[in-house]
Protein backbone atom coordinates (compact mmCIF):
# COMPACT_ATOMS: atom_id res chain seq x y z
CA UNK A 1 -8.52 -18.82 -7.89
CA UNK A 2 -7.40 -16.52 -10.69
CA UNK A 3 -5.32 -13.28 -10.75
CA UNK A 4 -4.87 -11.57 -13.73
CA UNK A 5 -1.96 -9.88 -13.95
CA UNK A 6 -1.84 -6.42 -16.65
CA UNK A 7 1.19 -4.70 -18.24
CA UNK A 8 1.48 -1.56 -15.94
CA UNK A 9 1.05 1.93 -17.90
CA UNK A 10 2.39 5.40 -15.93
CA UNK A 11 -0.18 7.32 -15.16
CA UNK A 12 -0.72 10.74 -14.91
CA UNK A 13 0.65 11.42 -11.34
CA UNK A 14 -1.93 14.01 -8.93
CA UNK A 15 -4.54 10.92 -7.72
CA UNK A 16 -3.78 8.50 -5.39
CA UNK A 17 -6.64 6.29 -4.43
CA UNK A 18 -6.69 3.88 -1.74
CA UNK A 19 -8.31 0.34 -2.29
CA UNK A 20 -9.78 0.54 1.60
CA UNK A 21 -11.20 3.98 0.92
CA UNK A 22 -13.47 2.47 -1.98
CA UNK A 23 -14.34 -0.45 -0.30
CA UNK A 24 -15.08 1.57 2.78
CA UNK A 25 -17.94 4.05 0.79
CA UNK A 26 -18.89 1.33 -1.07
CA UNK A 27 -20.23 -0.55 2.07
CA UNK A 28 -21.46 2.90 3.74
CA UNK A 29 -23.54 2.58 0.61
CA UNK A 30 -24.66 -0.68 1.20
CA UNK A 31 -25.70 -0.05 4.91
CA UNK A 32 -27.86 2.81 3.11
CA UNK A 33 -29.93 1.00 0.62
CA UNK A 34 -33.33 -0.48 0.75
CA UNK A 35 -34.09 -3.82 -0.14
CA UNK A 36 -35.82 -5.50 -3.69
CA UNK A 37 -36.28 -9.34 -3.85
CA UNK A 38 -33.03 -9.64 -5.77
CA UNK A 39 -30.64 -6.62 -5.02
CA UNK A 40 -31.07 -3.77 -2.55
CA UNK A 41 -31.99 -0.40 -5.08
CA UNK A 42 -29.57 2.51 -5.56
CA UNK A 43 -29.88 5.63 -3.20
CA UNK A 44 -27.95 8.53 -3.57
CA UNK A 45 -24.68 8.26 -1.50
CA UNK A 46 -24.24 10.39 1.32
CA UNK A 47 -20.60 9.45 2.13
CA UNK A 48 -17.67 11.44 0.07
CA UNK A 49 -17.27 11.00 -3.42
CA UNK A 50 -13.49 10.54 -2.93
CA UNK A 51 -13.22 6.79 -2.91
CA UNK A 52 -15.28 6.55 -5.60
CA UNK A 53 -12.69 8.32 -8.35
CA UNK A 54 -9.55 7.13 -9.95
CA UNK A 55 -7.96 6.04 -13.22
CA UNK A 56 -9.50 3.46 -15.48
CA UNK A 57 -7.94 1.37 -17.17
CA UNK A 58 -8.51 -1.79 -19.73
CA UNK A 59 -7.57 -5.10 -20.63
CA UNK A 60 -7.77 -7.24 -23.94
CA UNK A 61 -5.45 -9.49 -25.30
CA UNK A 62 -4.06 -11.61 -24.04
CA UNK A 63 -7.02 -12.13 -21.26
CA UNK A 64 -9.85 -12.84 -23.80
CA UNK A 65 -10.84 -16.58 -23.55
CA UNK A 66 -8.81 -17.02 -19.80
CA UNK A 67 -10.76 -17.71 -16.94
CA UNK A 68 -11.53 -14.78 -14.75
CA UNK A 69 -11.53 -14.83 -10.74
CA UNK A 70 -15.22 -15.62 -10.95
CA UNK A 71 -14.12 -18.61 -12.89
CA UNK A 72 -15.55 -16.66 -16.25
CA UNK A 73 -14.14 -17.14 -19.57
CA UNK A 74 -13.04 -13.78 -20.40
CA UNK A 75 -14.83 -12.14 -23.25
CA UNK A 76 -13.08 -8.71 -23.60
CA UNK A 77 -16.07 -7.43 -25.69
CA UNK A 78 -18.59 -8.12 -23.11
CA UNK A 79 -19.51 -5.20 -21.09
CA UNK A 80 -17.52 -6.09 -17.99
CA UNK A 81 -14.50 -5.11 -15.58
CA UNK A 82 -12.22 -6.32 -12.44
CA UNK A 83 -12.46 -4.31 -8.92
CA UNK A 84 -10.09 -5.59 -6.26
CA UNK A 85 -13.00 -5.41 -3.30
CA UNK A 86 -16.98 -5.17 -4.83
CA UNK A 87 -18.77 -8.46 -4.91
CA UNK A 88 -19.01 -10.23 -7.95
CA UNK A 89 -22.02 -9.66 -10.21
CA UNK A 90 -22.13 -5.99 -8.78
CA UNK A 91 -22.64 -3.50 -11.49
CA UNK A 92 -21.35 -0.21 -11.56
CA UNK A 93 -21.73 3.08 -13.72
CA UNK A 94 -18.43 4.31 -15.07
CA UNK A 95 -18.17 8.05 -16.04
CA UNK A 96 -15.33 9.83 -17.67
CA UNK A 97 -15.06 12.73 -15.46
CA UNK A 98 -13.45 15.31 -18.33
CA UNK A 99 -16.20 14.12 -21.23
CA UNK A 100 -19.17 12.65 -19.40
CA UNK A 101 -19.04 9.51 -21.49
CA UNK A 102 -20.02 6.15 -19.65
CA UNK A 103 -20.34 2.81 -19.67
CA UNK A 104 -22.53 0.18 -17.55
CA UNK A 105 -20.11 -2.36 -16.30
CA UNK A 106 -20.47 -6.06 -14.47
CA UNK A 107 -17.68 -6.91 -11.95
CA UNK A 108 -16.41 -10.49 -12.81
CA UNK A 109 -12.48 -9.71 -12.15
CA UNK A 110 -10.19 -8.94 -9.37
CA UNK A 111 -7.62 -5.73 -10.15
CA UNK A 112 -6.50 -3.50 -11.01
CA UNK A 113 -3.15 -3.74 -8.87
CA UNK A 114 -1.85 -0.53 -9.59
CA UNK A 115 -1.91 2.29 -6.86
CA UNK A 116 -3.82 4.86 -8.17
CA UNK A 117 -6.26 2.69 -10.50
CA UNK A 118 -10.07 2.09 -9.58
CA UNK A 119 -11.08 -0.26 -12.00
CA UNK A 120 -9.79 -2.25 -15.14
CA UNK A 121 -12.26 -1.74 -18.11
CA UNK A 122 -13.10 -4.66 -20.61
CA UNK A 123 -12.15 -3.78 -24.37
CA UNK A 124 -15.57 -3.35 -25.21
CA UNK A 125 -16.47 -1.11 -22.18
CA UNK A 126 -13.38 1.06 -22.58
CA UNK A 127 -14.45 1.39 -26.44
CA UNK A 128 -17.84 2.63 -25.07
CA UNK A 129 -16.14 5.86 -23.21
CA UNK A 130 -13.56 6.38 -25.83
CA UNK A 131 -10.17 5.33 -23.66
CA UNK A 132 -8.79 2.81 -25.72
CA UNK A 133 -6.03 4.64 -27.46
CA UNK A 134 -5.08 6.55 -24.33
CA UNK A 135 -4.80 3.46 -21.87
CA UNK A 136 -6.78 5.38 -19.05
CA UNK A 137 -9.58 7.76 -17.84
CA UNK A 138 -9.94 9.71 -14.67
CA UNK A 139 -13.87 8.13 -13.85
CA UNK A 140 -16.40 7.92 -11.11
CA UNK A 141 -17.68 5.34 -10.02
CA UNK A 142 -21.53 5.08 -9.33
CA UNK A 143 -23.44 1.95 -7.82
CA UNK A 144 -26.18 0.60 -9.96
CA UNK A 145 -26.74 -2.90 -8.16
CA UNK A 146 -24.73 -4.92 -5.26
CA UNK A 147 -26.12 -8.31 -4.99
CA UNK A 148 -26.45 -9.13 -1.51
CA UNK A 149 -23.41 -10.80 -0.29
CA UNK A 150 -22.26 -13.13 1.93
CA UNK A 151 -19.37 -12.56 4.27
CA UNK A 152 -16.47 -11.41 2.13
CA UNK A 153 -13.43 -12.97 3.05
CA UNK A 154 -9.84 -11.43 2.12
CA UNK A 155 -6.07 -11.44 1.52
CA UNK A 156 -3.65 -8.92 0.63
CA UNK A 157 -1.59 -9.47 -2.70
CA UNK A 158 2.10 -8.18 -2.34
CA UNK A 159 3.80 -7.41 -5.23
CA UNK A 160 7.33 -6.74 -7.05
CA UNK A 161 9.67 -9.52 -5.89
CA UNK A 162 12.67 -9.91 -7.61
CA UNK A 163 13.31 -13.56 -7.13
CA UNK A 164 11.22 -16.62 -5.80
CA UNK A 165 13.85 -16.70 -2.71
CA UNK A 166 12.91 -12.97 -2.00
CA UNK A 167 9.42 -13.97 -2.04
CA UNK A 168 9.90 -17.00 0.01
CA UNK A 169 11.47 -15.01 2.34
CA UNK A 170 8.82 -12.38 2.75
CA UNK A 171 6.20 -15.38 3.37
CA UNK A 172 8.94 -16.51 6.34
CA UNK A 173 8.59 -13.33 8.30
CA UNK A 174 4.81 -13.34 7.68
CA UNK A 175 4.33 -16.67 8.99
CA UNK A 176 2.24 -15.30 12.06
CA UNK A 177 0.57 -12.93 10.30
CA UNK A 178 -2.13 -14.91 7.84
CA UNK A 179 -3.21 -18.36 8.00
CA UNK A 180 -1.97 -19.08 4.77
CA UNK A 181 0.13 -17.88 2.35
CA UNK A 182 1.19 -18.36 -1.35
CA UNK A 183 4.02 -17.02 -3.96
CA UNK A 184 2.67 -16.82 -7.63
CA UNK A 185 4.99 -15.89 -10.31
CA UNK A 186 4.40 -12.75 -12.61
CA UNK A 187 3.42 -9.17 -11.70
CA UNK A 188 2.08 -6.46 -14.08
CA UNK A 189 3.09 -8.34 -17.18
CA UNK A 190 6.59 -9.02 -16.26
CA UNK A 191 6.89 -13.16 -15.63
CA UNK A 192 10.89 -12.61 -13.51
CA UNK A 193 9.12 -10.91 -10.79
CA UNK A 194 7.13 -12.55 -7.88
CA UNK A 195 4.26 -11.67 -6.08
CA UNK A 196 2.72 -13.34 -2.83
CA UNK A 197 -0.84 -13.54 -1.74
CA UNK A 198 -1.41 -13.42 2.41
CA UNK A 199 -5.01 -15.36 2.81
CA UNK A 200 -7.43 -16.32 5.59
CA UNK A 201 -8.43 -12.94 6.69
CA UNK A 202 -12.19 -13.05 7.68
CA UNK A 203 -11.96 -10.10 9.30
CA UNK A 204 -11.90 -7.15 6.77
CA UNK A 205 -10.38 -4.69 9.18
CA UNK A 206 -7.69 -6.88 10.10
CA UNK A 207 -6.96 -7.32 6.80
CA UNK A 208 -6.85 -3.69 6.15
CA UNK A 209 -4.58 -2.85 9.08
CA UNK A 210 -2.00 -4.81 7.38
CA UNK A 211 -2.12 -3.78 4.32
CA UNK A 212 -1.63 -0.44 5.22
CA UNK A 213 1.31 -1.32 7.49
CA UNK A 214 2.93 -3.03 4.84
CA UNK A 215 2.35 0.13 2.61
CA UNK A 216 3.75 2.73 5.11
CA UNK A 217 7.17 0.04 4.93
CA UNK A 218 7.50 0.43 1.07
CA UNK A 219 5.74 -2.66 -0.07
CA UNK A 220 3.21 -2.79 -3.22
CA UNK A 221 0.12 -4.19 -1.44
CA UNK A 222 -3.71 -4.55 -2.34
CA UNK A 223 -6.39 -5.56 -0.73
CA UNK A 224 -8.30 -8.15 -2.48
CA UNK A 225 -11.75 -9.52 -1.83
CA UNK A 226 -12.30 -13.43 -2.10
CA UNK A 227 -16.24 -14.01 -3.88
């Protein structure tokens, strides 16, 4: 499976958004819809709107022509994006929140892994709403289609290891934790860091729990959907 890693831009600090928040609403919104012979339909949501807004971002080069997490090629002017937790072939409405510009996206990527990020914009879709020079948007998001999905399972990617040995050592004290786990060099761009990837979790709560344990003891983690 791929992860794409992108060169991390500061954002604008006020909006912190919390991967389990967004996948959270999005499912609320799932229980919600009715069903069509290929995807259940849009409804309004009823849940909060929070989850649903964050920073966009984008990614071009050096992506275009690599595989995705779908297993993809990456065309960065294709209308597409990466979302750390909706199913893949979902498709999303993305709305600039200060100019009302948007952009009808497909998610065929896992990220962004960056706290207060959402989604991470194709070229070509971040061209669409005018973000390109800026690096990010403050969006909504708003469910178009969610193809009706099988059991999601999940892992939580840890990030920011300064050496293989410090990431080796993290996967030590995790041992009981995840069935399985895995150290991947690179993080955000930068190839001397390490990150490692705790997998196996079928339950999505479980999953969640850590995650946010993990985050209350300092650690950059992200929940990540698997399919």
């Amino acid at each position: 499976m791929h992860f794409s890693t992108r060169p991390y831009i500061s954002p604008p600090t006020g909006y912190f958004v919390r991967a389990y928040i967004c996948a959270a609403v999005f499912l609320l919104f799932l229980s919600g819809c009715s069903s069509t012979p290929d995807y259940p339909s849009a409804a309004p949501l009823s849940a909060s709107q929070e989850g649903l807004r964050g920073y966009a971002s984008w990614y071009g080069p050096p992506y275009h022509g690599r595989k995705t997490s779908n297993g993809e090629i990456y065309d960065m002017y294709a209308f597409t994006a990466a979302h750390r937790t909706l199913p893949f072939n979902s498709r999303v409405r993305v709305k600039r929140l200060d100019s009302g510009e948007f952009v009808d996206v497909r998610i065929n990527d896992r990220g962004p892994f960056v706290n207060d990020r959402v989604i991470d914009l194709s070229k070509g879709a971040a061209g669409k709403i005018n973000m390109i020079s800026k690096g990010i948007a403050y969006v909504q998001l708003i469910p178009l289609r969610i193809p009706p999905g099988k059991h999601g399972r999940w892992l939580i990617m840890i990030g920011g290891f300064r050496s293989r040995k410090e990431a080796f050592n993290f996967t030590s004290i995790m041992q009981n934790r995840s069935k399985k786990s895995r150290v991947v060099r690179g993080w955000h761009g930068d190839r001397n860091r390490y990150r490692v990837q705790l997998e196996g979790f079928r339950s999505r709560q479980r999953a969640i729990n850590l995650k946010n344990l993990l985050k209350r003891k300092g650690y950059d983690a992200f929940l990540v959907r698997i399919g």
